[in-house]
C-alpha atoms as a PDB file:
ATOM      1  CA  UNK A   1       0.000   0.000   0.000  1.00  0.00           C
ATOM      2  CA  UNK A   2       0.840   3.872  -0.825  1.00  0.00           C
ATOM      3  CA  UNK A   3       0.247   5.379   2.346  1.00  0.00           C
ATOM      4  CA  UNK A   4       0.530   9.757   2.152  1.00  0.00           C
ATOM      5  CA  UNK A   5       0.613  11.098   5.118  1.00  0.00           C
ATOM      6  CA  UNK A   6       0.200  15.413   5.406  1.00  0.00           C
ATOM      7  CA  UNK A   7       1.141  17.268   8.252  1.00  0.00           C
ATOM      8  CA  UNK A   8       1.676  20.856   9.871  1.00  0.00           C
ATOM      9  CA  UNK A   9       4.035  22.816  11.866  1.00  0.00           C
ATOM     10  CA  UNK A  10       2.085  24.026  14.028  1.00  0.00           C
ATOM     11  CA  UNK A  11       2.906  26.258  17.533  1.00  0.00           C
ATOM     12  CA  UNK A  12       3.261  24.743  20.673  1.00  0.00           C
ATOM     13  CA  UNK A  13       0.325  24.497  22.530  1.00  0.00           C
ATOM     14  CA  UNK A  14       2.391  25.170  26.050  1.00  0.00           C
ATOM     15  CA  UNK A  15       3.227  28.168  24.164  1.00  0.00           C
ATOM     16  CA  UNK A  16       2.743  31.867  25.286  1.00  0.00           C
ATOM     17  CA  UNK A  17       0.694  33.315  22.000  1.00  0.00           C
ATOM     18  CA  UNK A  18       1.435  36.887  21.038  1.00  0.00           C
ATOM     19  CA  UNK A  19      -0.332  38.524  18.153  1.00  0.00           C
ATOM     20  CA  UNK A  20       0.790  40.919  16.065  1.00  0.00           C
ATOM     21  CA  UNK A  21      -2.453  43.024  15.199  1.00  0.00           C
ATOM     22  CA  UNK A  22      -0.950  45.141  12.494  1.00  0.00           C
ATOM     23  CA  UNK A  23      -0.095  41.815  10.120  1.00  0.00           C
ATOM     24  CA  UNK A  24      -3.432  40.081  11.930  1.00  0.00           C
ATOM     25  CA  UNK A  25      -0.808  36.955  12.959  1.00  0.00           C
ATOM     26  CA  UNK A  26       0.719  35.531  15.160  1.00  0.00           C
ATOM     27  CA  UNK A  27       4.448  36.708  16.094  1.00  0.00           C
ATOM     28  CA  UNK A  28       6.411  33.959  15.467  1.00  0.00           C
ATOM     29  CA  UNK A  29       9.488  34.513  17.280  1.00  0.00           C
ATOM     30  CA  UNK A  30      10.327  33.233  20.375  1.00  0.00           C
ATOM     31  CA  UNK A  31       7.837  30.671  19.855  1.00  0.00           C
ATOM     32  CA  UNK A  32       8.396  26.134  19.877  1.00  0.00           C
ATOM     33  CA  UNK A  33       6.671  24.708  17.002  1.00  0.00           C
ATOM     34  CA  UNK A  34       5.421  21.054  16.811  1.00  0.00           C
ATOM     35  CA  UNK A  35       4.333  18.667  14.495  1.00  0.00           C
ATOM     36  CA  UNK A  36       0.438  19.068  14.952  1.00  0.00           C
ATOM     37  CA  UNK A  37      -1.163  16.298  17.648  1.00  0.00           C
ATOM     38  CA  UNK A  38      -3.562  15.436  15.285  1.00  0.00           C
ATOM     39  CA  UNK A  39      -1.243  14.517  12.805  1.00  0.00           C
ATOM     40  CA  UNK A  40       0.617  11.900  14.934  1.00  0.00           C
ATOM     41  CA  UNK A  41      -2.685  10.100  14.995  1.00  0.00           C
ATOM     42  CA  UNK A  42      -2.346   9.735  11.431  1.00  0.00           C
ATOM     43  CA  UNK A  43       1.234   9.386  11.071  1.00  0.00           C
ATOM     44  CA  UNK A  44       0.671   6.123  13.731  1.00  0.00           C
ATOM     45  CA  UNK A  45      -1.522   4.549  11.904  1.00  0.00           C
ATOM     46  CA  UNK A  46      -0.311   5.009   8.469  1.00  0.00           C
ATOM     47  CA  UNK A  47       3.203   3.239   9.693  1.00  0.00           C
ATOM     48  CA  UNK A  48       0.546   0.592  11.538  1.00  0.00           C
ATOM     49  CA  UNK A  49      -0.922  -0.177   8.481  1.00  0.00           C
ATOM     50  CA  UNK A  50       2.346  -0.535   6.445  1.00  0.00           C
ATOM     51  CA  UNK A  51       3.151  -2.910   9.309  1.00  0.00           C
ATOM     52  CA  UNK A  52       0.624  -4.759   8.515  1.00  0.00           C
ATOM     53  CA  UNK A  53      -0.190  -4.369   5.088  1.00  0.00           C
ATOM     54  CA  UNK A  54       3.648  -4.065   3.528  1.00  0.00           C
ATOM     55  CA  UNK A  55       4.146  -0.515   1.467  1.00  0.00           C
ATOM     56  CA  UNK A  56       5.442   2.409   1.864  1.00  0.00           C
ATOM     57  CA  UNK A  57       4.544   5.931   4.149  1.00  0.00           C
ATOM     58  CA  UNK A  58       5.367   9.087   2.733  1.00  0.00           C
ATOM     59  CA  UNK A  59       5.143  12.148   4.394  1.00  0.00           C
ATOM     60  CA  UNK A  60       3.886  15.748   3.334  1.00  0.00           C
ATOM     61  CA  UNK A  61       3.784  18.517   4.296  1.00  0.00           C
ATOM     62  CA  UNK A  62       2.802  22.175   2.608  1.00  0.00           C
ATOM     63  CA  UNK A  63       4.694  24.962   3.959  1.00  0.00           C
ATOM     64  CA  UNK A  64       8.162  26.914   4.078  1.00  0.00           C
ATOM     65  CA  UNK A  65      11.553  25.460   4.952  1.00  0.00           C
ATOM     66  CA  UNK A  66      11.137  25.415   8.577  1.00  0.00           C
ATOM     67  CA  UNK A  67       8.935  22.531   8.008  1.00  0.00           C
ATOM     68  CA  UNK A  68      11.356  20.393   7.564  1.00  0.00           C
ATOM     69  CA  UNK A  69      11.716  20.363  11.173  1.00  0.00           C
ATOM     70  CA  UNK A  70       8.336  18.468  11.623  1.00  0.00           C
ATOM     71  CA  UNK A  71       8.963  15.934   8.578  1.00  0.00           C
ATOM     72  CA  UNK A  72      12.552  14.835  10.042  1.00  0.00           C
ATOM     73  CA  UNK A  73      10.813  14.140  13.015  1.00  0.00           C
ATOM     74  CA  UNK A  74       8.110  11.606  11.007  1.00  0.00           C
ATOM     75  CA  UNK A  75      11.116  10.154   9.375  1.00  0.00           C
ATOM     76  CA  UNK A  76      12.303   9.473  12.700  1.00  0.00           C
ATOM     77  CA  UNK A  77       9.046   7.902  13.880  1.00  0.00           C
ATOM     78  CA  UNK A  78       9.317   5.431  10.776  1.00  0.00           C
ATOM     79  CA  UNK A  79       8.453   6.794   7.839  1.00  0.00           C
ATOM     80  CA  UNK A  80      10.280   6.148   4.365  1.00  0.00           C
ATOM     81  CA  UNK A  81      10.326   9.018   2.801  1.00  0.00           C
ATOM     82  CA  UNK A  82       8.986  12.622   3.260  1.00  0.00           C
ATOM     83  CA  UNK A  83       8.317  15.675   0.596  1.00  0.00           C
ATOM     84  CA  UNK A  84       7.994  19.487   1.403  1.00  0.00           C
ATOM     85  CA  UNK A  85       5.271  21.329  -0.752  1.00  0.00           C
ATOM     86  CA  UNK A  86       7.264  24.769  -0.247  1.00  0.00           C
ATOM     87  CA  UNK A  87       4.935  27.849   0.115  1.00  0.00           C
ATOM     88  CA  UNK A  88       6.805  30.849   1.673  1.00  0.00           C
ATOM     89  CA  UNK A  89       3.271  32.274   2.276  1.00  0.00           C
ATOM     90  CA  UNK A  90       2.585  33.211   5.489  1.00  0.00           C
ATOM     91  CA  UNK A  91      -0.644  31.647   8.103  1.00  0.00           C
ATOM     92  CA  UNK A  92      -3.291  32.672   5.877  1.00  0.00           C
ATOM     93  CA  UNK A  93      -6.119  30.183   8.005  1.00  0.00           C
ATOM     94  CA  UNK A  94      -6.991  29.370   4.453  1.00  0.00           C
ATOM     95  CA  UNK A  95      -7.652  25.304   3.761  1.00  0.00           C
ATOM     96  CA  UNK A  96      -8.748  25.896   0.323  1.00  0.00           C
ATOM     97  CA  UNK A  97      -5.430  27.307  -0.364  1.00  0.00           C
ATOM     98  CA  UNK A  98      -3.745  24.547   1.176  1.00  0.00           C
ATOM     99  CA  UNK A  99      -5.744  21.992  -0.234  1.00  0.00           C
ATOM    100  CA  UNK A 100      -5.123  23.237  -3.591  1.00  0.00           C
ATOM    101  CA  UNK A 101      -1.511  22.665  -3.570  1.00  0.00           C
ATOM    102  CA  UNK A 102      -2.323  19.226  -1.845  1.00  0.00           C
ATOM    103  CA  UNK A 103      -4.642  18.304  -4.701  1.00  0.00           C
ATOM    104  CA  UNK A 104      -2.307  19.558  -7.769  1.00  0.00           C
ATOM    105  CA  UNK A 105       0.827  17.519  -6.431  1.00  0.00           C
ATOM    106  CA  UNK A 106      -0.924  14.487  -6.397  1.00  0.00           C
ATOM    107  CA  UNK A 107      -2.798  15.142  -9.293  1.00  0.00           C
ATOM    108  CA  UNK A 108       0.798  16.058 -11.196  1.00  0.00           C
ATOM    109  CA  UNK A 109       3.987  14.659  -9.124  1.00  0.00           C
ATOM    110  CA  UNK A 110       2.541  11.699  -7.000  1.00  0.00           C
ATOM    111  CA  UNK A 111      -0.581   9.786  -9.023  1.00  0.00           C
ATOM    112  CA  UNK A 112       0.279   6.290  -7.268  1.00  0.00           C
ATOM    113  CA  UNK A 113      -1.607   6.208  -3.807  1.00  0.00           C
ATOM    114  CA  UNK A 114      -4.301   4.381  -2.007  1.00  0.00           C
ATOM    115  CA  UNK A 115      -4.991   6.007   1.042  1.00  0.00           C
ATOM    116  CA  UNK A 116      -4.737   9.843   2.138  1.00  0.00           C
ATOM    117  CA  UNK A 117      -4.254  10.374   5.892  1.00  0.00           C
ATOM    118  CA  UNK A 118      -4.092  13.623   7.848  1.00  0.00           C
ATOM    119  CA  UNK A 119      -5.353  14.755  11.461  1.00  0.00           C
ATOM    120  CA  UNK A 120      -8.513  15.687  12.324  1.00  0.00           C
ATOM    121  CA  UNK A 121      -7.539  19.429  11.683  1.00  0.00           C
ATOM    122  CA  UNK A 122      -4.577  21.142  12.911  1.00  0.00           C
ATOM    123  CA  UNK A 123      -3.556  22.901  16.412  1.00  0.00           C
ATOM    124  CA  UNK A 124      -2.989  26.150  14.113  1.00  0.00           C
ATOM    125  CA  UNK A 125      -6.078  27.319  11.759  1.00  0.00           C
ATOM    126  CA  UNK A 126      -8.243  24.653  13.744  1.00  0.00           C
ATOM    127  CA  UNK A 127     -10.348  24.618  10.796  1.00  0.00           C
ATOM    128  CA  UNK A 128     -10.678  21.142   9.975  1.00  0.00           C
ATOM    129  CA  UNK A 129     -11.167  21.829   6.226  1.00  0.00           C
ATOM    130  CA  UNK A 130      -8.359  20.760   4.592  1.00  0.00           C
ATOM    131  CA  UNK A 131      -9.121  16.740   4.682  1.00  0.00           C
ATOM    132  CA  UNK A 132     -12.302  17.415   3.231  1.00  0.00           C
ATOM    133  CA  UNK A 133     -11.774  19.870   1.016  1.00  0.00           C
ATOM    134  CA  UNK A 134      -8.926  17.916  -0.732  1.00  0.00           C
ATOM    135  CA  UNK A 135     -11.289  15.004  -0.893  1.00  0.00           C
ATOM    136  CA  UNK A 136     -13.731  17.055  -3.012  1.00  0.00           C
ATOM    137  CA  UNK A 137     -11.456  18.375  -5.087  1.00  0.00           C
ATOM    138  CA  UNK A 138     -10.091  15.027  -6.098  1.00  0.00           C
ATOM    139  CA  UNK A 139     -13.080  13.344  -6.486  1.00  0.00           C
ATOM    140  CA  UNK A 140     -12.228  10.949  -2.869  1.00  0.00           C
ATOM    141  CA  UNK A 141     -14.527   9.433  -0.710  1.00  0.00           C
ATOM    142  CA  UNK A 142     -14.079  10.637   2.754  1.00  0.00           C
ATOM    143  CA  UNK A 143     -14.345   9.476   5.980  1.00  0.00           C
ATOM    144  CA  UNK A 144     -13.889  12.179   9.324  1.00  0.00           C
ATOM    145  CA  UNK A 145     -13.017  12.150  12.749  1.00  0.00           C
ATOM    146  CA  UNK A 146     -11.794   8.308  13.027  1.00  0.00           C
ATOM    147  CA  UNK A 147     -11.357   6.393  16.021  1.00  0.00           C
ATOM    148  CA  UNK A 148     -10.959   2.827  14.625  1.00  0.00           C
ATOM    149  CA  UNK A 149      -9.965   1.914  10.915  1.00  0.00           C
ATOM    150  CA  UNK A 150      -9.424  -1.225   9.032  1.00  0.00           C
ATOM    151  CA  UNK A 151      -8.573  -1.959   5.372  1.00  0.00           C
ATOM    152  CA  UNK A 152      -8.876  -5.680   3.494  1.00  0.00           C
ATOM    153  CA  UNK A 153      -7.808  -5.404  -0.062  1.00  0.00           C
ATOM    154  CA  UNK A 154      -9.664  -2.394  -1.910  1.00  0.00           C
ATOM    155  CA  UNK A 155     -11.987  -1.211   0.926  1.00  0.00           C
ATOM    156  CA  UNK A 156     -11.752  -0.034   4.111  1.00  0.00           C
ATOM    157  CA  UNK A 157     -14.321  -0.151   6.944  1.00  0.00           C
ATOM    158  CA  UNK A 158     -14.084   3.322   9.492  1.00  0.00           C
ATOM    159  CA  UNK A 159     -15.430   3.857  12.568  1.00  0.00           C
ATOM    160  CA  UNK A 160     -16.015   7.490  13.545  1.00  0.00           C
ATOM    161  CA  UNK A 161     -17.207   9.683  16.089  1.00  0.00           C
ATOM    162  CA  UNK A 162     -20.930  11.390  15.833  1.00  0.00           C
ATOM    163  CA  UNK A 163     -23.290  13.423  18.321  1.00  0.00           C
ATOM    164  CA  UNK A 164     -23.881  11.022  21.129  1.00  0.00           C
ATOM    165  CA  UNK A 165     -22.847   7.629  19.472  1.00  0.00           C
ATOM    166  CA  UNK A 166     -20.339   6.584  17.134  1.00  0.00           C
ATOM    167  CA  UNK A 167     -20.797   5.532  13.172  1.00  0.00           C
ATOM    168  CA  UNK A 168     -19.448   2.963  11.219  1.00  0.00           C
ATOM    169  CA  UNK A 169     -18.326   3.363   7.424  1.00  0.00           C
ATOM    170  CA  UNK A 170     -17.630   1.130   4.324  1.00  0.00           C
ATOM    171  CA  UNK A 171     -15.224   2.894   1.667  1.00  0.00           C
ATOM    172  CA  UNK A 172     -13.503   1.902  -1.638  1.00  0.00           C
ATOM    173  CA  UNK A 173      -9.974   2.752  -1.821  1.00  0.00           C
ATOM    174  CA  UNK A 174      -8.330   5.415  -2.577  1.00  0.00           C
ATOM    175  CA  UNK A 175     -10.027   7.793   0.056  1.00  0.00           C
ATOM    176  CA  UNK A 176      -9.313  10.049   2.247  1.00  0.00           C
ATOM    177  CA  UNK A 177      -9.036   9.281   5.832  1.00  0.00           C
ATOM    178  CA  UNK A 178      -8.967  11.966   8.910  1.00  0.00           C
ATOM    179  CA  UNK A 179      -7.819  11.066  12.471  1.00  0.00           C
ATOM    180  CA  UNK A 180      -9.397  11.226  15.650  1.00  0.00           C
ATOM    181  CA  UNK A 181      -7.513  11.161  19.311  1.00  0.00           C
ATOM    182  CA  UNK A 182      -8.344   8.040  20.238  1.00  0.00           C
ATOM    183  CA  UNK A 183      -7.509   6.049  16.960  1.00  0.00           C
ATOM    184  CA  UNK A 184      -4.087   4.544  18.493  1.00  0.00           C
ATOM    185  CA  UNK A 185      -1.323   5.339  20.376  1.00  0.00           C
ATOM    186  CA  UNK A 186       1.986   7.486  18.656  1.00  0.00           C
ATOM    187  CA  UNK A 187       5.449   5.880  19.170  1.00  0.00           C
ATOM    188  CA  UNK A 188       7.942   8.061  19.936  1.00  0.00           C
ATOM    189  CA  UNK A 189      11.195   8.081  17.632  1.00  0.00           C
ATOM    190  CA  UNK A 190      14.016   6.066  18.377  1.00  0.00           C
ATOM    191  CA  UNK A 191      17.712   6.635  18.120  1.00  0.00           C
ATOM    192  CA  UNK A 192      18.404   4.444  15.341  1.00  0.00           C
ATOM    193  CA  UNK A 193      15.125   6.521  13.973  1.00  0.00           C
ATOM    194  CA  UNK A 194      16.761  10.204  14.619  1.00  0.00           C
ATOM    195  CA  UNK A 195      20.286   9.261  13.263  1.00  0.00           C
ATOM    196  CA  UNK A 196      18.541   8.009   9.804  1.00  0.00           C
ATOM    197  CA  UNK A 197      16.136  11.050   9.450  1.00  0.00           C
ATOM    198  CA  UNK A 198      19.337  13.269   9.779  1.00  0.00           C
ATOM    199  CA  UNK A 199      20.879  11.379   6.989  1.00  0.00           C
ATOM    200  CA  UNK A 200      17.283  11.642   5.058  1.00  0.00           C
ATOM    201  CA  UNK A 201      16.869  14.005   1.978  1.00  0.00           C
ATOM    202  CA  UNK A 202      14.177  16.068   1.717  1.00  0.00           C
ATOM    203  CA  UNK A 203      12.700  16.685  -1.720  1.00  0.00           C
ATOM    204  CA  UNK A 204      11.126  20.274  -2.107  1.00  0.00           C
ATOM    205  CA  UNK A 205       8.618  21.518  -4.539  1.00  0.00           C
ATOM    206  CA  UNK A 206       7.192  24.806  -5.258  1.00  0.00           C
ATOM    207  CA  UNK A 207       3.914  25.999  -5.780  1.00  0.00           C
ATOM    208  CA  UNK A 208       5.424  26.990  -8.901  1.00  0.00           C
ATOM    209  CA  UNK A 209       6.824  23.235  -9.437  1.00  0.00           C
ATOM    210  CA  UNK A 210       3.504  22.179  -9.331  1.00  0.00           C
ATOM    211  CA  UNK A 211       1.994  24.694 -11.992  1.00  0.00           C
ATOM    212  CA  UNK A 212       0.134  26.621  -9.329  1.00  0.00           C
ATOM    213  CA  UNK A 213      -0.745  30.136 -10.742  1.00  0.00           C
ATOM    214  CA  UNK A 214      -1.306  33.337  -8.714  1.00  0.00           C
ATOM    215  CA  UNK A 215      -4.588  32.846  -9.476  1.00  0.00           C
ATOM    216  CA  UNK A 216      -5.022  29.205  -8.183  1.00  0.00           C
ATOM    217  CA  UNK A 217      -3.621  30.695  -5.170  1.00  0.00           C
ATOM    218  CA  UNK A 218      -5.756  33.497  -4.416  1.00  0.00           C
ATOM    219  CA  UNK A 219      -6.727  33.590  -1.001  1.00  0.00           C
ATOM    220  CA  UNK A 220     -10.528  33.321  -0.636  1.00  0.00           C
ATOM    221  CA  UNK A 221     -10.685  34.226   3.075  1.00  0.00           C
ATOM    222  CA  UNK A 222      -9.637  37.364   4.362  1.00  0.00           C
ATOM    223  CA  UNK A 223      -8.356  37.940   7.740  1.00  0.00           C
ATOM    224  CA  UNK A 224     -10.246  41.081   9.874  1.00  0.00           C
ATOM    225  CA  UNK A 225      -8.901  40.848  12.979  1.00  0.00           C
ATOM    226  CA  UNK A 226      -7.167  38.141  15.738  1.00  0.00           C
ATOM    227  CA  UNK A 227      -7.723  38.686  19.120  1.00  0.00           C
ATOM    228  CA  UNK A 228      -6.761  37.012  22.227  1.00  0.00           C
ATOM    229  CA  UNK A 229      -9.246  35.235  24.437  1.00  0.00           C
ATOM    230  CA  UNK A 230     -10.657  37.305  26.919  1.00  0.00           C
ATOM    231  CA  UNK A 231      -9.452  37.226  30.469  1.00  0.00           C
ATOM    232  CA  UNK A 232     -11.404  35.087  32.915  1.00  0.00           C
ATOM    233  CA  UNK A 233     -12.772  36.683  35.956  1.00  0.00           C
ATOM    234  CA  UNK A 234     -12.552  34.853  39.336  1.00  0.00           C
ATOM    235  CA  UNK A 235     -15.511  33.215  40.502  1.00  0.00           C
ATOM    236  CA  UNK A 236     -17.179  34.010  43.822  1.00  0.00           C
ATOM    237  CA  UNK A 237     -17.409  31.497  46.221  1.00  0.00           C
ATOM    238  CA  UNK A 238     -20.034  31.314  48.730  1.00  0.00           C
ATOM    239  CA  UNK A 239     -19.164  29.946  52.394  1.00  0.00           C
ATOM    240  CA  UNK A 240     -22.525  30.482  54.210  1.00  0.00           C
ATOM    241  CA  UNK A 241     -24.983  27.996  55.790  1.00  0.00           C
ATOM    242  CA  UNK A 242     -27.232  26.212  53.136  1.00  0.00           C
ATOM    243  CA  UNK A 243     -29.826  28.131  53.207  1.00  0.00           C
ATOM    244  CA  UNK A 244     -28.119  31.397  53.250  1.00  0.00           C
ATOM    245  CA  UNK A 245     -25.797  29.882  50.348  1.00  0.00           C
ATOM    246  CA  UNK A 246     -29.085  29.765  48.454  1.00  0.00           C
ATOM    247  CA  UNK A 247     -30.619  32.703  48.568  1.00  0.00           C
ATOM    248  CA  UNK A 248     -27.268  34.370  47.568  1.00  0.00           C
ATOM    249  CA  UNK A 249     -27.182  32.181  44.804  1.00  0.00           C
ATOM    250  CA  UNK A 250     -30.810  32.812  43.654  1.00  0.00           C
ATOM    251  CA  UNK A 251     -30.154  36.730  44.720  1.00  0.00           C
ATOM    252  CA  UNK A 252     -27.041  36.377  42.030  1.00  0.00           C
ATOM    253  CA  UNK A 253     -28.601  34.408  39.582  1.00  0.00           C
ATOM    254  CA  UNK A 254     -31.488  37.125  39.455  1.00  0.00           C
ATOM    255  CA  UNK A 255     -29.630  40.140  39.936  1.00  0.00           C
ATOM    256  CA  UNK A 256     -26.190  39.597  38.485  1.00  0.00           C
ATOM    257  CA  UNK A 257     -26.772  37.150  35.605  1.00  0.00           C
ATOM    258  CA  UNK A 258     -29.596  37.493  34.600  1.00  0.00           C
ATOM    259  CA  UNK A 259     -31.085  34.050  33.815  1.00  0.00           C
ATOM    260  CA  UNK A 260     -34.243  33.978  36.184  1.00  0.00           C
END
């Protein structure tokens, strides 16, 4: 089995998030970036299923050099081989765009797969579009949000999570497949894994490469503003007897908030 993998470098979610209003971004320096936690769930499973299965797992991953950080690391995991789609544009929180330059490499560079794997969506935008759009856009069937997935010969049988319950999915093959926390458990590199990943060429691409126009590229969503979270306020606690403790409760719940 051809088993593509596509991943993100995305910032640490430990990290301290400053935004630079003027550009409507984030401010980049000083900050750890990660390969996305979503994205190990599919990196896991695509090496499980070569385990399994035989083939080979290539990694993606659209974005500018610094990438490359986050692909060595899937090398060192287990993968055979990994590819940078280089596009020096900055964040845009744009999935079409990205899934347009997903869609046109394999369309163009890399014809030969059967399954597409990515994460649920990514610890950056935290759209979740990009699976699905690149589905559409190559014609794939789809299945989201996936906690259990097996594949016998040219189909594949997904189960995924829904309101409530869970839902179970038959699929021919080649598809597109989006993981859920919950699917397996990542490895963690190994030595042997590291040392072989440094050795590792990465092949890079362009957005030009690929025959991407301006055009193609135009964004389609337009950033208006990114704003922090606002800051919680402390909550009041109430040490009183019982039934003093409820009538200040009822007193703030009428008075205060609002909701009787």
């Amino acid at each position: 089995m051809n088993l593509f993998v596509f991943v993100k470098r995305v910032p640490d979610t430990e990290s301290k998030i400053k935004i630079d209003h003027e550009k409507r971004t984030i401010v980049e320096e000083g900050l750890n970036f990660v390969l996305s936690p979503y994205d190990e769930y599919a990196v896991e499973e695509a090496l499980r299923l070569r385990e399994a299965k035989g083939g080979r797992v290539v990694i993606f991953s659209v974005g500018a050099e610094t990438s490359k950080v986050i692909l060595k690391k899937c090398l060192a995991m287990g993968a055979d081989d990994a590819v940078l789609l280089k596009d020096e544009a900055p964040e845009s929180y744009d999935g079409l765009r990205t899934s347009k330059v997903i869609a046109k490499a394999l369309q163009t560079k890399f014809k030969d797969f059967d399954l597409l794997l990515f994460g649920r969506q990514s610890m950056g935008a935290d759209n979740a579009q990009v699976p699905s759009m690149t589905a559409e856009l190559l014609g794939l069937p789809q299945v989201n949000v996936v906690t259990k997935l097996e594949i016998e010969g040219n189909r594949g049988t997904a189960e995924r999570e829904i309101e409530g319950a869970s839902e179970k999915v038959s699929f021919s093959l080649p598809a597109v497949i989006s993981a859920q926390k919950g699917l397996n458990e990542p490895r963690y590199e190994t030595l042997k894994g590291i040392m072989a990943a440094k050795r590792k060429e990465i092949p890079v691409l362009t957005v030009e490469d690929l025959g991407l126009s301006a055009a193609d590229l135009a964004p389609q969503l337009k950033m208006t503003g990114l704003e922090s979270p606002p800051v919680r306020q402390a909550g009041t606690v109430i040490d009183d007897e019982p039934v003093i403790a409820a009538k200040k409760i009822v007193e703030f719940l009428r008075e205060k908030a609002k909701v009787i």
